[in-house]
N, C-alpha and C. Protein backbone atom coordinates (compact mmCIF):
# COMPACT_ATOMS: atom_id res chain seq x y z
N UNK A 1 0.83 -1.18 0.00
CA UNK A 1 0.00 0.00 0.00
C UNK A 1 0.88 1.25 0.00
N UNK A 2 0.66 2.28 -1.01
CA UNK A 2 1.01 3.46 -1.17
C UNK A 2 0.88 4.31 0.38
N UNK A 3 1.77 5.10 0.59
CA UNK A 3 1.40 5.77 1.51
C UNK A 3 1.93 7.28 0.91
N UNK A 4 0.79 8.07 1.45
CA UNK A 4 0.06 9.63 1.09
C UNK A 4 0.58 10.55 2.29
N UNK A 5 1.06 9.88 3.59
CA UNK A 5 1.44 10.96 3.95
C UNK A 5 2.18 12.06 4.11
N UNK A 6 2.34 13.24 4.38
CA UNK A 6 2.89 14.58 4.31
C UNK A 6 3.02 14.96 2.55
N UNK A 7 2.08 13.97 1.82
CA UNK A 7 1.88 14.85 0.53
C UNK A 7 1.09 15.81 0.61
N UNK A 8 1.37 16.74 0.13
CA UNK A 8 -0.13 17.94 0.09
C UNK A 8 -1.06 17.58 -1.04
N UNK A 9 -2.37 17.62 -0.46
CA UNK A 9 -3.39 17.60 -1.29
C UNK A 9 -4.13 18.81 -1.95
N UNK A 10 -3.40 18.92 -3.34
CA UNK A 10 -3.84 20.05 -4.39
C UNK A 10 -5.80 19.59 -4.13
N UNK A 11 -6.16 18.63 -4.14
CA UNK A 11 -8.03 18.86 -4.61
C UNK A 11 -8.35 19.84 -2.62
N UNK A 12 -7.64 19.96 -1.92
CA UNK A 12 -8.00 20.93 -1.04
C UNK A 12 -8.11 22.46 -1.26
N UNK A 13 -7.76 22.63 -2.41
CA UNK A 13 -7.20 24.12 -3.17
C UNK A 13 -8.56 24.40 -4.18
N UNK A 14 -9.34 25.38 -3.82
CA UNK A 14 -10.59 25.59 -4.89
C UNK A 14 -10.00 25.74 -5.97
N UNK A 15 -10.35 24.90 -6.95
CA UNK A 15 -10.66 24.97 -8.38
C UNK A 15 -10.80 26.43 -8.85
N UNK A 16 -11.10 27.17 -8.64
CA UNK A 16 -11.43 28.57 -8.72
C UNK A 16 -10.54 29.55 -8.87
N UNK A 17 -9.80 29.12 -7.55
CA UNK A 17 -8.27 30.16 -7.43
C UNK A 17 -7.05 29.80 -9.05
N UNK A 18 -7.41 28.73 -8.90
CA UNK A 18 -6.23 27.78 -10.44
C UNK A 18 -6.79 28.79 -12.01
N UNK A 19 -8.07 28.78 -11.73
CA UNK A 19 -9.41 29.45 -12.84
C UNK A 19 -8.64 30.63 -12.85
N UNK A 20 -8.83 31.27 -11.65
CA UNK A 20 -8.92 32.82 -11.98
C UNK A 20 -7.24 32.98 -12.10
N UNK A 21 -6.64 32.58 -11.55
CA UNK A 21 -5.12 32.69 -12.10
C UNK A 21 -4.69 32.75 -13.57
N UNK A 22 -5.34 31.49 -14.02
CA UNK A 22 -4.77 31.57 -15.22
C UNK A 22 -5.54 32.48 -16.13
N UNK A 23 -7.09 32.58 -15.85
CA UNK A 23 -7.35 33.48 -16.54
C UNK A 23 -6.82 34.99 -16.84
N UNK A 24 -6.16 35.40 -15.69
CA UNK A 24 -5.28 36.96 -15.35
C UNK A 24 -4.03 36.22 -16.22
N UNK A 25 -3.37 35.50 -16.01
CA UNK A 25 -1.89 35.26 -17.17
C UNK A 25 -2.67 35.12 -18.50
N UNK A 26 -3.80 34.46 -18.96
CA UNK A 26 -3.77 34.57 -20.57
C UNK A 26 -4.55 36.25 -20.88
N UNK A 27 -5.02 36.92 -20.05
CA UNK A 27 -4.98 38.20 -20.30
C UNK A 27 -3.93 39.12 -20.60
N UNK A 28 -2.84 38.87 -19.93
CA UNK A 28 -1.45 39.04 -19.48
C UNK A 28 -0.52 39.11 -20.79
N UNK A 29 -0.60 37.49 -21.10
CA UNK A 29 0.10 37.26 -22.63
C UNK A 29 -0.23 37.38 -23.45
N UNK A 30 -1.71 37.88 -23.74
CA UNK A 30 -1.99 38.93 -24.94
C UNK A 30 -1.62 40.07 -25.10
N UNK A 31 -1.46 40.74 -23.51
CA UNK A 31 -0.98 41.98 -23.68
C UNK A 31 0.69 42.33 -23.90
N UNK A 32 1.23 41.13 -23.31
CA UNK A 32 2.50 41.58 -22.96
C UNK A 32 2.92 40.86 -24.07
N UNK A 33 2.62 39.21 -24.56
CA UNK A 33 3.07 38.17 -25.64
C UNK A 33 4.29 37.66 -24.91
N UNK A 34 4.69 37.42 -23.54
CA UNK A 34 5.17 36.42 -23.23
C UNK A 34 5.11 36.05 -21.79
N UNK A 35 4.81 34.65 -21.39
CA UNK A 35 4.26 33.91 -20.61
C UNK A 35 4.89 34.20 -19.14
N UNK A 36 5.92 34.42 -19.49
CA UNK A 36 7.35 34.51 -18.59
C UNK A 36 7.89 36.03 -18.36
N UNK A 37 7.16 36.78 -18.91
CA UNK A 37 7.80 38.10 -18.67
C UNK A 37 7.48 38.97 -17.09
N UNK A 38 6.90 38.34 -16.12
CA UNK A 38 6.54 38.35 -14.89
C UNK A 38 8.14 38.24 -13.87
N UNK A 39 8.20 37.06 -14.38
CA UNK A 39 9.62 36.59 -13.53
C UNK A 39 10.84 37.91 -13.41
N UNK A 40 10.80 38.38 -14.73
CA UNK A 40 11.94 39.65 -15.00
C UNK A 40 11.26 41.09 -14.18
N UNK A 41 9.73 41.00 -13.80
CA UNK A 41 9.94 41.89 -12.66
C UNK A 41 10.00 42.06 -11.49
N UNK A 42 10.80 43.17 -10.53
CA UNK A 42 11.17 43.10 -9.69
C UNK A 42 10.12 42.83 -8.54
N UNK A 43 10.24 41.92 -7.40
CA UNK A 43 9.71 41.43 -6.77
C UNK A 43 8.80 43.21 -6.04
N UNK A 44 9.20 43.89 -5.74
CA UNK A 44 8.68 45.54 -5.31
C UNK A 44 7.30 45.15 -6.00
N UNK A 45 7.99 45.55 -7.71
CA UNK A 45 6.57 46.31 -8.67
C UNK A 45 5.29 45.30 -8.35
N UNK A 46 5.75 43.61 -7.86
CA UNK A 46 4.33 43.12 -8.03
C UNK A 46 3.92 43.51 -6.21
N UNK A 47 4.53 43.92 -5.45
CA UNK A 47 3.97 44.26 -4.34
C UNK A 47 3.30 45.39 -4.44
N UNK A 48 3.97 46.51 -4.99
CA UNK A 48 2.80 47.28 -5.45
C UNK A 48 1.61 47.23 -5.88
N UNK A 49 1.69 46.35 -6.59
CA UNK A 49 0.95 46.12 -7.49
C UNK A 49 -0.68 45.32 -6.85
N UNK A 50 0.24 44.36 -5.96
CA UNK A 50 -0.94 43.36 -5.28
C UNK A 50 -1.79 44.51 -3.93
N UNK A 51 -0.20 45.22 -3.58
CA UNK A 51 -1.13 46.24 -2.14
C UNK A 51 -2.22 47.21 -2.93
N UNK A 52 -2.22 47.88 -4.27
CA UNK A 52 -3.20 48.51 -5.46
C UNK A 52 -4.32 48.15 -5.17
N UNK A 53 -3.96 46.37 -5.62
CA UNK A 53 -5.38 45.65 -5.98
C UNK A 53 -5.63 45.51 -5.07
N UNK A 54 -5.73 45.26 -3.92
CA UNK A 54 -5.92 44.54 -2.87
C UNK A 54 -6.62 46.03 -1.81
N UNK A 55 -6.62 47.39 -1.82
CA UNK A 55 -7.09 48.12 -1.87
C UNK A 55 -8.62 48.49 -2.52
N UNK A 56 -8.44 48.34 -3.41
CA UNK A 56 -9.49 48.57 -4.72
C UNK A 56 -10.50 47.89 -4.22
N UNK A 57 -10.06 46.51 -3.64
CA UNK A 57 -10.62 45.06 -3.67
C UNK A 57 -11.38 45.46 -2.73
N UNK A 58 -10.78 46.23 -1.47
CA UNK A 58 -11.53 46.42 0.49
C UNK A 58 -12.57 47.69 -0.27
N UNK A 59 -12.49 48.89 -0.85
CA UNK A 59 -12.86 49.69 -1.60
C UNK A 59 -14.46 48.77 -2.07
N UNK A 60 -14.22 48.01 -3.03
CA UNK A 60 -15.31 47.74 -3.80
C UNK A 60 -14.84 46.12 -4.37
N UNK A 61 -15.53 45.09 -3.50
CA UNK A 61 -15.21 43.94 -3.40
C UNK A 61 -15.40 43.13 -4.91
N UNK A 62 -16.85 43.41 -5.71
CA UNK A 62 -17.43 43.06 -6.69
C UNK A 62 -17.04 43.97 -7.84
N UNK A 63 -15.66 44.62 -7.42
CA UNK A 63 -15.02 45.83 -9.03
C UNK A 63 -14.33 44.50 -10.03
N UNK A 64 -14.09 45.32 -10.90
CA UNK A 64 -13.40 44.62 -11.86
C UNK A 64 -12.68 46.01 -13.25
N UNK A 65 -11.35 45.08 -13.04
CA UNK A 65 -10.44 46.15 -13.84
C UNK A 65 -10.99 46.54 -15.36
N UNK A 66 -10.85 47.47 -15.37
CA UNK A 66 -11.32 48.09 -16.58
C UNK A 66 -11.00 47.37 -18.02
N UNK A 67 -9.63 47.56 -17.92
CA UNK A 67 -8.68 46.96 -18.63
C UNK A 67 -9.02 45.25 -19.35
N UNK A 68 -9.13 44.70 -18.20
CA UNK A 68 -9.23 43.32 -18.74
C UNK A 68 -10.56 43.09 -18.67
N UNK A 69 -11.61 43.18 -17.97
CA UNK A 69 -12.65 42.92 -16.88
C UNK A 69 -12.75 41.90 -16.14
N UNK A 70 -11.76 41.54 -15.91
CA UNK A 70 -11.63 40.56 -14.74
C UNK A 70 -11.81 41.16 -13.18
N UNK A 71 -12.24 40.36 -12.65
CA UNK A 71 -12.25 40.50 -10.99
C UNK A 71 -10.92 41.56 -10.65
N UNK A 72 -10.95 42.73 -9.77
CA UNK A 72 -9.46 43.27 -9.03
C UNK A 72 -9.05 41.41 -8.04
N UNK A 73 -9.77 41.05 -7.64
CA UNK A 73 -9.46 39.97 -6.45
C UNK A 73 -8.62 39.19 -7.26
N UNK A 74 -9.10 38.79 -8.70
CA UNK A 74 -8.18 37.80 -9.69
C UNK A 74 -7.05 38.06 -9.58
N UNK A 75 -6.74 39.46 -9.96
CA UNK A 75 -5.39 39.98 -10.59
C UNK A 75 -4.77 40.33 -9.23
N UNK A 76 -5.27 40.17 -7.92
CA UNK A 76 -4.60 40.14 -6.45
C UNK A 76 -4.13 38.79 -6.50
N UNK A 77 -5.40 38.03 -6.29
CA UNK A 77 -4.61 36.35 -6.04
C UNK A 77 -3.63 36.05 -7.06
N UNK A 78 -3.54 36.68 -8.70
CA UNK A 78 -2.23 36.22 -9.22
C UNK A 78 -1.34 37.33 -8.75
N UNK A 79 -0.79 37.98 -8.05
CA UNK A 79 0.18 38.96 -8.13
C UNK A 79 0.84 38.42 -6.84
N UNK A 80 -0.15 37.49 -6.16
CA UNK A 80 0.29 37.21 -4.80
C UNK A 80 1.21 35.45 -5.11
N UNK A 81 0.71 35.19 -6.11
CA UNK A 81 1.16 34.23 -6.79
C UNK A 81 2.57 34.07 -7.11
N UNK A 82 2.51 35.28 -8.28
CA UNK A 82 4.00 36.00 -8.60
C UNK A 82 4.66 35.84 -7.94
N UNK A 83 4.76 36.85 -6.47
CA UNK A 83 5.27 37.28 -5.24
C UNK A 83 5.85 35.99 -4.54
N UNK A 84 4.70 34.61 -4.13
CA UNK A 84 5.31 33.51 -3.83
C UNK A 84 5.86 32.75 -4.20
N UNK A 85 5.87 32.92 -5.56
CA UNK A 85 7.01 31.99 -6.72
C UNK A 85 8.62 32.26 -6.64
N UNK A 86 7.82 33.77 -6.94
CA UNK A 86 9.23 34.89 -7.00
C UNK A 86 10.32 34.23 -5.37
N UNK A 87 9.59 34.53 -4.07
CA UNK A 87 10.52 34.20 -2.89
C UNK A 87 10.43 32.88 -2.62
N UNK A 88 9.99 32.07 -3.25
CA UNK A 88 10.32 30.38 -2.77
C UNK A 88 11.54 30.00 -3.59
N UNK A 89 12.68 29.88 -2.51
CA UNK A 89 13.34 29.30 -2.67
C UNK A 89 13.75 28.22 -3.14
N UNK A 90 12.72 26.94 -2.14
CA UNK A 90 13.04 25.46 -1.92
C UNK A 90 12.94 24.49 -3.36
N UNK A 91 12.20 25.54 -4.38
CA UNK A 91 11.58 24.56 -5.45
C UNK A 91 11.94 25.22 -7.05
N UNK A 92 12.14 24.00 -8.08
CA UNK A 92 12.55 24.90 -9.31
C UNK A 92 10.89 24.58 -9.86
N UNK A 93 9.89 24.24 -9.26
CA UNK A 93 8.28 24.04 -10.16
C UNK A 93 8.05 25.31 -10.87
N UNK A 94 7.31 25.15 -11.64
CA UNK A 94 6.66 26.63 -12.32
C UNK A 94 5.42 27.03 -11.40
């Protein structure tokens, strides 16, 4: 028998958060045209960026950016994304 423990279980993670992520990156790589051009900025601009949204968000919970019309909360949970990719050390995953 396989044993599962101290694996983390991704189906504990709403389906939703994975959704709205990627939906903010293929908005992203239309605008920008590459997938990866996140990584080359400085860990600051996406803090800015997430404390913005994440403002907007306490402001007016049900807004959505002009720009894309996605949720502000989307383009928070990916920036916060960024941010934890960006400082994790321990792992080369995408």
């Amino acid at each position: 028998m396989k044993s599962d423990n101290g694996k983390p279980k991704p189906t504990l993670c709403p389906a939703k958060i994975i959704t709205a992520v990627a939906r903010i990156r293929e908005c992203r790589i239309k605008k920008y045209g590459d997938s990866d051009s996140w990584k080359d900025v400085e860990p600051q601009r996406h803090m800015d960026t997430a404390s913005g949204r994440f403002v907007v968000y306490i402001k007016d919970p049900l807004g959505v950016d002009e720009e894309s019309g996605l949720p502000h909360l989307w383009h928070l949970v990916c920036n916060t994304a960024f941010l934890y990719k960006l400082e994790d050390r321990s792992s080369n995953d995408s």
